[in-house]
Protein backbone atom coordinates (compact mmCIF):
# COMPACT_ATOMS: atom_id res chain seq x y z
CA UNK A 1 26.98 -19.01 -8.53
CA UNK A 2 24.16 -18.91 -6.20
CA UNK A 3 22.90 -16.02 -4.84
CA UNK A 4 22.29 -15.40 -1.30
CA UNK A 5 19.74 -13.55 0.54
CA UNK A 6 19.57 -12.30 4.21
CA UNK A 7 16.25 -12.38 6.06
CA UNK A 8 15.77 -9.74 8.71
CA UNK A 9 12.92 -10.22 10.89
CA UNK A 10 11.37 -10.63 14.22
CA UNK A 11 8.63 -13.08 13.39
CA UNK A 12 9.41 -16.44 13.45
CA UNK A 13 6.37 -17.28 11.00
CA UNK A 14 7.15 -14.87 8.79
CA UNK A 15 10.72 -15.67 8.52
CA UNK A 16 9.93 -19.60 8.20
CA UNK A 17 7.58 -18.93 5.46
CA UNK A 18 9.93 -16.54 3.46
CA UNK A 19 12.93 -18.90 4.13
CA UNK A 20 10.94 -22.05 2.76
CA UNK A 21 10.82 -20.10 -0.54
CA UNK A 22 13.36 -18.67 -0.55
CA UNK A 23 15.44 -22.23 -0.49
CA UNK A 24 13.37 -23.57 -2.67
CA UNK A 25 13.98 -21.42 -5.68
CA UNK A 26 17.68 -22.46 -5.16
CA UNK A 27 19.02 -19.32 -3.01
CA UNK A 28 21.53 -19.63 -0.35
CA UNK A 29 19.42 -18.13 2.93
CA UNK A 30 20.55 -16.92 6.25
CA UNK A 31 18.02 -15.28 8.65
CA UNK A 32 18.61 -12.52 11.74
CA UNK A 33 15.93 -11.53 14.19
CA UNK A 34 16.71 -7.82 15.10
CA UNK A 35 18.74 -4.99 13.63
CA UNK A 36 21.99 -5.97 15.56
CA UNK A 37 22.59 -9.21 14.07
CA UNK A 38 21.62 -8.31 10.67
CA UNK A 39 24.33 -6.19 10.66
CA UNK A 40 26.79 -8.66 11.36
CA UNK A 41 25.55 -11.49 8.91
CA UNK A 42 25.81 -8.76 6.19
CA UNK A 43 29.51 -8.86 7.45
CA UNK A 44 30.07 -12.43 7.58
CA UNK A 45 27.45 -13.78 5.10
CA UNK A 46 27.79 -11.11 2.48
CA UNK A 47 24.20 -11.14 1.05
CA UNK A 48 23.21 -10.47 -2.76
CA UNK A 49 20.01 -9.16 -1.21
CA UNK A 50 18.59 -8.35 2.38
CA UNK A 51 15.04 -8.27 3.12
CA UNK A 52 14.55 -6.19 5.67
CA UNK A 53 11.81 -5.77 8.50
CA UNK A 54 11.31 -2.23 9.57
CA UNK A 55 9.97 -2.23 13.25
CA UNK A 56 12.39 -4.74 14.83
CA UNK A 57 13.77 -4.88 18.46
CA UNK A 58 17.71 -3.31 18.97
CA UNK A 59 17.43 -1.44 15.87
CA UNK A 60 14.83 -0.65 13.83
CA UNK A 61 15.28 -1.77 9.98
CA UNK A 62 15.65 2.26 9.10
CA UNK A 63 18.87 2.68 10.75
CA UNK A 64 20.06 -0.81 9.63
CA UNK A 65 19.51 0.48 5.97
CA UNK A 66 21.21 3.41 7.24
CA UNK A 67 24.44 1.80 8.77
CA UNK A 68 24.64 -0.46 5.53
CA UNK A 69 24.29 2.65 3.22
């Protein structure tokens, strides 16, 4: 089964980058750019791991930790 991992953040270069690697170890990626959405892929996507941004527009990655808590 392959594991999936959400990628939460607001830099496109950053996300690219991570996502690149990410896929190419084999792991099933999806990617949101602010707190909002991230909490509705974890919904819909069900990550094995999210890798989360901190200082994001919407909601800061502290209260999406929070919320997902």
């Amino acid at each position: 089964m392959t594991k999936k991992i959400l990628i939460v953040d607001d830099e496109p270069n950053i996300v690219i980058s991570l996502e690149f690697l990410m896929k190419k170890e084999g792991f099933d990626v999806a990617v949101a750019s602010d707190g909002e959405e991230a909490l509705a892929k974890v919904a819909s996507f069900e990550p094995d791991l999210v890798l989360l941004d901190v200082m994001m527009p919407k909601k800061s990655g502290f209260e999406v930790c929070e919320a997902l808590r």
